[in-house]
Protein backbone atom coordinates (compact mmCIF):
# COMPACT_ATOMS: atom_id res chain seq x y z
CA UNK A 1 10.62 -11.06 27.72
CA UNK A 2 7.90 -10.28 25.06
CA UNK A 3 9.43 -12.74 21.98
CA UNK A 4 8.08 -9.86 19.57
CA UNK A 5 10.78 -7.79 21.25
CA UNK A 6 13.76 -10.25 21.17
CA UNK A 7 13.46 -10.82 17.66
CA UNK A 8 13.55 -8.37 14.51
CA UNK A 9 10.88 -7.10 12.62
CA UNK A 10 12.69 -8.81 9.60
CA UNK A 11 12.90 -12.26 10.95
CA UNK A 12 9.24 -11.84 12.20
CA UNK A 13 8.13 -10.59 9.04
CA UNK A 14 9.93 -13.55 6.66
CA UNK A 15 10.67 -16.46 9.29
CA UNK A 16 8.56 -19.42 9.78
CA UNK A 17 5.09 -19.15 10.17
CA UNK A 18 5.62 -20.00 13.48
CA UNK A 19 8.22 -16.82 14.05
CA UNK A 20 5.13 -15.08 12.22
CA UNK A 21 2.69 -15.37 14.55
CA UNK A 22 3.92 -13.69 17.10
CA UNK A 23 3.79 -10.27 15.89
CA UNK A 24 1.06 -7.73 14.70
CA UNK A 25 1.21 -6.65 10.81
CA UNK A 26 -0.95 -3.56 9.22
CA UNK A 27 -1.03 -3.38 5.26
CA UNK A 28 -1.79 0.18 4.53
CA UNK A 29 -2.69 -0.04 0.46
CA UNK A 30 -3.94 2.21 -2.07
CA UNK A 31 -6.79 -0.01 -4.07
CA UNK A 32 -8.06 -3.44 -3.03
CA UNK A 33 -6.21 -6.03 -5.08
CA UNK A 34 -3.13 -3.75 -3.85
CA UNK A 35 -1.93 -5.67 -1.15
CA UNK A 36 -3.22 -9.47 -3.09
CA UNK A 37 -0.77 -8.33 -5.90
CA UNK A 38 2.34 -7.59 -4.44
CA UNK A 39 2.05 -9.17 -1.06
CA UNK A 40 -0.34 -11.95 -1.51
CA UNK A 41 1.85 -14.98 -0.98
CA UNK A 42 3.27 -13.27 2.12
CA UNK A 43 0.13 -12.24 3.68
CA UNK A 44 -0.91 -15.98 3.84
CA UNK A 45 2.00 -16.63 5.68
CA UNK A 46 1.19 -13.94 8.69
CA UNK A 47 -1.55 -13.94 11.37
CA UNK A 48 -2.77 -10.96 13.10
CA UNK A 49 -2.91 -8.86 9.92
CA UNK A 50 -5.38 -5.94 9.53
CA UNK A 51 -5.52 -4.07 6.18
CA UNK A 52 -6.35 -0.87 5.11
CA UNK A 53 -7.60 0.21 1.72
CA UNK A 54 -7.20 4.41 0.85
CA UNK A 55 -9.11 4.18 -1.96
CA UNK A 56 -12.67 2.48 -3.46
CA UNK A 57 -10.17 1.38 -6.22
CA UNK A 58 -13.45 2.86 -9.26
CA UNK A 59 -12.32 5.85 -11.14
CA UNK A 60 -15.31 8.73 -11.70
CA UNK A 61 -15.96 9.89 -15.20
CA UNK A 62 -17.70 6.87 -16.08
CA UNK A 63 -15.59 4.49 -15.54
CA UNK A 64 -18.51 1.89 -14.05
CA UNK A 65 -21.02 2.04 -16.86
CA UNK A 66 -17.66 1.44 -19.33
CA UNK A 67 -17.23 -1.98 -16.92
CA UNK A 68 -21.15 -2.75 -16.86
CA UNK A 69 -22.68 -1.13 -13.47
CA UNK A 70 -25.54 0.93 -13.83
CA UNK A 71 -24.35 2.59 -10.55
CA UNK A 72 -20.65 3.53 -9.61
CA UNK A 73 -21.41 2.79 -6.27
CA UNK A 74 -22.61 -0.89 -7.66
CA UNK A 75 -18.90 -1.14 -8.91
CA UNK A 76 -17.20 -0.21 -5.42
CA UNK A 77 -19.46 -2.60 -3.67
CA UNK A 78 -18.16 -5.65 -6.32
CA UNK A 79 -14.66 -4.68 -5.88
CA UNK A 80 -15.00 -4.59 -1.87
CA UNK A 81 -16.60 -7.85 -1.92
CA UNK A 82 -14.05 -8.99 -3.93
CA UNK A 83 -11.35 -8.10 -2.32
CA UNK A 84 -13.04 -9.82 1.27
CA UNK A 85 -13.47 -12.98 -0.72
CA UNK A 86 -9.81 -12.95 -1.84
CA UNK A 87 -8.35 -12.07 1.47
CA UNK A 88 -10.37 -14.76 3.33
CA UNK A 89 -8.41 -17.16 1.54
CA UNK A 90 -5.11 -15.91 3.22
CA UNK A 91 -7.01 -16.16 6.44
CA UNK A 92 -7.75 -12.15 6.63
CA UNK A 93 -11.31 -11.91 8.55
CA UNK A 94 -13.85 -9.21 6.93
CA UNK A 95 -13.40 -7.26 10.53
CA UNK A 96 -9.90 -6.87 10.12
CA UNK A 97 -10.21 -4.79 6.55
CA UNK A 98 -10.94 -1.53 6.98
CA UNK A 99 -12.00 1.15 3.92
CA UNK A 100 -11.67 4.75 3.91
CA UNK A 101 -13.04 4.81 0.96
CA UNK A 102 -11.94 7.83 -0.95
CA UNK A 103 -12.36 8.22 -4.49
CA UNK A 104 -9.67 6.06 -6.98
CA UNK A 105 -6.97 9.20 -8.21
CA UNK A 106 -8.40 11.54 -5.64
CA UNK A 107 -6.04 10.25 -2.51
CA UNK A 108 -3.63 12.92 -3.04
CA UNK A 109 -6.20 15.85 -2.83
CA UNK A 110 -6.40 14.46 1.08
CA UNK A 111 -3.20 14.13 2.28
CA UNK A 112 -3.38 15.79 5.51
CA UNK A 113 -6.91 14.29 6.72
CA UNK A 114 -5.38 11.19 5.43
CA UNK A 115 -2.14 11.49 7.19
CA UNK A 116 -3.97 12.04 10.51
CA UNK A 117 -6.66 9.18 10.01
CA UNK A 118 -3.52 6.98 9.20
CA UNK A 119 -1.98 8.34 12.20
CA UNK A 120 -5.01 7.54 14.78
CA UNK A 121 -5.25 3.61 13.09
CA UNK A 122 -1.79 2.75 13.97
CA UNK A 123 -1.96 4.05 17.51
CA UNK A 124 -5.39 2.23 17.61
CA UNK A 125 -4.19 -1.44 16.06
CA UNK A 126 -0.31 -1.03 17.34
CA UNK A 127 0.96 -3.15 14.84
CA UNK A 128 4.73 -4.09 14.94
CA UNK A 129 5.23 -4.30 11.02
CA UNK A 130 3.14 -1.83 8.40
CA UNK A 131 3.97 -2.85 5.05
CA UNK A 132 2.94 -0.22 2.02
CA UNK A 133 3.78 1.35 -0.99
CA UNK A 134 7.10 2.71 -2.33
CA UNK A 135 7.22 6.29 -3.29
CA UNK A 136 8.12 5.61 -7.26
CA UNK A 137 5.97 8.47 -9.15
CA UNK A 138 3.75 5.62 -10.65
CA UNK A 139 0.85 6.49 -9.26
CA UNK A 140 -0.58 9.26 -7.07
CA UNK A 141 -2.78 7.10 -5.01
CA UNK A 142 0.81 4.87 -4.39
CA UNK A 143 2.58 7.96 -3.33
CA UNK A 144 -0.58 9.77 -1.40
CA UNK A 145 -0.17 6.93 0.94
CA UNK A 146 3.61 6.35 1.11
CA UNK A 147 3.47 9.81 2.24
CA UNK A 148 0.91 9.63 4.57
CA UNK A 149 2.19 6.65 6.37
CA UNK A 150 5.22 8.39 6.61
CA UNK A 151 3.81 11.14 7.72
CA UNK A 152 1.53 9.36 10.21
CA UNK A 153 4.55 7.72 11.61
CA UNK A 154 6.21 11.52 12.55
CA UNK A 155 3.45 11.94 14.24
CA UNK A 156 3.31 9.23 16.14
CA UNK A 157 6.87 9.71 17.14
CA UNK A 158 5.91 13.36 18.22
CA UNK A 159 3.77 12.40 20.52
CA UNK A 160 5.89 9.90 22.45
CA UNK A 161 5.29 6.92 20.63
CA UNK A 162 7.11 4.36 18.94
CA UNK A 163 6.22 3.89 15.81
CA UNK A 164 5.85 0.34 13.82
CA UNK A 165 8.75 -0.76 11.32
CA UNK A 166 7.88 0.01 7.85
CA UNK A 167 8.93 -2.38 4.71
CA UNK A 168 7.90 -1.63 1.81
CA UNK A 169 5.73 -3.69 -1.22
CA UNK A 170 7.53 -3.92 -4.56
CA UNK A 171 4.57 -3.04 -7.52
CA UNK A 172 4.87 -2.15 -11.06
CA UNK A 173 7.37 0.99 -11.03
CA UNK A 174 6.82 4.00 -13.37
CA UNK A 175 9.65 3.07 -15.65
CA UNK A 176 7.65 1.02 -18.55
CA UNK A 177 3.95 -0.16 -19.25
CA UNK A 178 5.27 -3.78 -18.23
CA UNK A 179 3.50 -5.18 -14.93
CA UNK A 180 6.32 -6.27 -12.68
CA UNK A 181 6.96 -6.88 -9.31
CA UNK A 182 10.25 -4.87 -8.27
CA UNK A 183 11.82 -1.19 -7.01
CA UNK A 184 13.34 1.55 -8.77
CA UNK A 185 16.73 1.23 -8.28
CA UNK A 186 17.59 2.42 -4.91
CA UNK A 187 21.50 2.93 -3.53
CA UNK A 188 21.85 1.72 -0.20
CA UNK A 189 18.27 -0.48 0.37
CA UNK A 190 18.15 -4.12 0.75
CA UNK A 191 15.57 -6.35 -1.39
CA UNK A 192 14.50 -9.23 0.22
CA UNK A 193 12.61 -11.77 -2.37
CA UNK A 194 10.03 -14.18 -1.29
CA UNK A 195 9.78 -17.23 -3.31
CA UNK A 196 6.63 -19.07 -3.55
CA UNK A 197 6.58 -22.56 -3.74
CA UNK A 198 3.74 -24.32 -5.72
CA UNK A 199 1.31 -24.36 -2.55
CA UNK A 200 1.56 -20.12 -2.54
CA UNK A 201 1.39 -19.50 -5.98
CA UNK A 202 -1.75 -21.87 -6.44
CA UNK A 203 -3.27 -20.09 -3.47
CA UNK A 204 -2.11 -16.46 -4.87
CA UNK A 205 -3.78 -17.70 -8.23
CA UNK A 206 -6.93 -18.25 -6.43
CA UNK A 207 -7.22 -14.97 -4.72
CA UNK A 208 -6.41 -13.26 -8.16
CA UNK A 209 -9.50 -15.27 -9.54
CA UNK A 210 -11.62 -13.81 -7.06
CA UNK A 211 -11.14 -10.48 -8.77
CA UNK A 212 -13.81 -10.56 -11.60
CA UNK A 213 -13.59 -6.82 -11.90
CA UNK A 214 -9.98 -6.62 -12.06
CA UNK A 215 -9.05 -9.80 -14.80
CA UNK A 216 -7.49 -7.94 -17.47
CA UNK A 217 -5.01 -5.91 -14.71
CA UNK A 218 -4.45 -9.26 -12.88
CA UNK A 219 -3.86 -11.34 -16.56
CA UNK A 220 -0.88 -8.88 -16.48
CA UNK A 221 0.49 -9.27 -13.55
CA UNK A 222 3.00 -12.29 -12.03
CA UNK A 223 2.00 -13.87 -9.00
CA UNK A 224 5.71 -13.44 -8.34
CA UNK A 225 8.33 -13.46 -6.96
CA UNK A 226 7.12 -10.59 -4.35
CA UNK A 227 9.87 -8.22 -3.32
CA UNK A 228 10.03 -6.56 -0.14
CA UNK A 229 12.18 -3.49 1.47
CA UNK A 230 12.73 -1.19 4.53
CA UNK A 231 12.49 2.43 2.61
CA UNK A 232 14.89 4.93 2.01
CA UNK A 233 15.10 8.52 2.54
CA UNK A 234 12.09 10.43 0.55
CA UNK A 235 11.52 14.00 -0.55
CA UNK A 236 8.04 13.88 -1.36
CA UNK A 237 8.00 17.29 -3.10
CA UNK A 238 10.69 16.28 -5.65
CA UNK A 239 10.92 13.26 -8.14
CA UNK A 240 11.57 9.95 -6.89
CA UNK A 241 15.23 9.53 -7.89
CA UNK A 242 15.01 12.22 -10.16
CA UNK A 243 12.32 10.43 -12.23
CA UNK A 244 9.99 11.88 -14.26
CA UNK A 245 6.28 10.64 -12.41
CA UNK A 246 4.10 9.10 -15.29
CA UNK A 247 1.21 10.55 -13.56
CA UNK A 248 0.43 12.64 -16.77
CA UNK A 249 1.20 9.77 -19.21
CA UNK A 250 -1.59 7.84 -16.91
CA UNK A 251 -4.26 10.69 -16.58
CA UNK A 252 -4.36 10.00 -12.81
CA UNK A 253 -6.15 13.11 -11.94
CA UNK A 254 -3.12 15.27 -10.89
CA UNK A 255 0.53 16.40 -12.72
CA UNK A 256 3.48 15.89 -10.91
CA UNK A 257 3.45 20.05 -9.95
CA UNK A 258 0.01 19.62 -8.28
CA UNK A 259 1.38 17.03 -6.36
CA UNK A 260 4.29 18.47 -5.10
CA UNK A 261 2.09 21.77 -4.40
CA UNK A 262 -0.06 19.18 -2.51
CA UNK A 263 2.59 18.04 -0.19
CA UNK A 264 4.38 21.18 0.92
CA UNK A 265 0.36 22.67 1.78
CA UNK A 266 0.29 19.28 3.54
CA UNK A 267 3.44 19.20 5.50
CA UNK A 268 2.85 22.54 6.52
CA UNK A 269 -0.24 21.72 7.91
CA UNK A 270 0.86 18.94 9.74
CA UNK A 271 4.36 20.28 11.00
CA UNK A 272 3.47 23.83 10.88
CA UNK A 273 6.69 24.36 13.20
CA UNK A 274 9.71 22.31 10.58
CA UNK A 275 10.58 25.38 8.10
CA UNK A 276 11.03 22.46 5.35
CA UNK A 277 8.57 20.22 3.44
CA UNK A 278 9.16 16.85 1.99
């Protein structure tokens, strides 16, 4: 019997190391630094882990000569190497990080190409765990690929397969401007919490030090405790639990009706036959 099978995906995901090892693990993330911040700890733990960045993680607009670099494409190559230095330390090889390399904010103008990009990854890699973001309204690039890896996994499923089991990485949620690691409240979804001993958090420390480019964000955020859960039930085109999205509040390139616009064209172009969007 193939031991991934005989155990769960949850005692895989947070049993020994040794429990750990035997099963594959995607982390599908928005912005480099994405998966250091909220799963850092927990990625050191895991072998076998590939991860995938949506975005560059540089704004447009200027946003690279404000942080020093002649060139914005200067910035994005920083950042990348960066994030390889930081994930070596948690034993995450440079060929198992893969970029698709759209724009920071920009994500959500993409959904379906990303959806179906997502989609041909996981059937490629077959991992047994995905871990990625929440669907919160906190940021567009968050939610662009919560819905996309949701959406990738329909497909999957459509065509025969069996799709990975998805938990979910606990960020800052759009409730406040303070940098925390947790969930909008949530009826119904289990949090489990991964402490880290002294040994994890010096090592998460570390990786956040590799992130010259990103101090000031990292100086604000706790290396943890990280939070993890298996998601709920989403609507994509309405409000995370009836939440206002801060995505004006944060200029993040599109209001909360563009996005929902942008997820009904998507769904409809990906499940032209379902007479409802989410």
């Amino acid at each position: 019997m193939d031991r991934r099978k005989a155990r769960s995906a949850h005692t895989n995901l947070f049993g020994t190391r040794e429990l750990a090892r035997h099963s594959r693990y995607a982390v599908i993330v928005a912005h480099p630094d994405d998966e250091v911040i909220g799963a850092g700890g927990l990625i050191s733990r895991l072998q076998n882990v590939t991860v995938l960045h949506i975005t560059d993680g540089v704004p447009g607009n200027g946003f690279a000569a404000k942080a020093g670099f002649e060139k914005r494409s200067d910035y994005v190559k920083e950042l990348r190497n960066e994030s390889r230095t930081a994930l070596a330390l948690a034993n995450v090889p440079a060929d198992r990080i893969i970029e698709l390399g759209i724009v920071h904010h920009q994500a959500s103008q993409y959904l379906t190409d990303l959806t179906r990009k997502l989609a041909s990854f996981l059937q490629q890699t077959a991992p047994d765990v995905v871990l990625t973001h929440p669907f919160e309204g906190g940021h567009p690039d968050h939610d662009a690929t919560a819905f996309a890896t949701h959406a990738a996994l329909r497909l999957l499923q459509r065509n025969g397969l069996k799709p990975p089991v998805v938990f979910e990485i606990a960020l800052h949620p759009g409730l406040n401007d303070k940098r925390v690691l947790d969930f909008l409240p949530s009826e119904g979804s289990e949090v489990t919490t991964l402490m880290l001993d002294k040994k994890a958090r010096d090592l998460k420390r570390r990786m956040f030090d590799c992130f010259k480019t990103q101090a000031e964000v990292l100086r604000e955020s706790p290396l943890g405790p990280e939070r993890f859960r298996k998601p709920p039930e989403y609507d994509f085109a309405s409000p995370p639990r009836g939440i206002k999205s801060t995505y004006e509040k944060a200029n993040c390139g599109v209001n909360a009706a563009e996005w929902q616009l942008l997820v009904r064209q998507a769904w409809s172009e990906l499940f032209p036959e379902e007479d409802r969007s989410h």
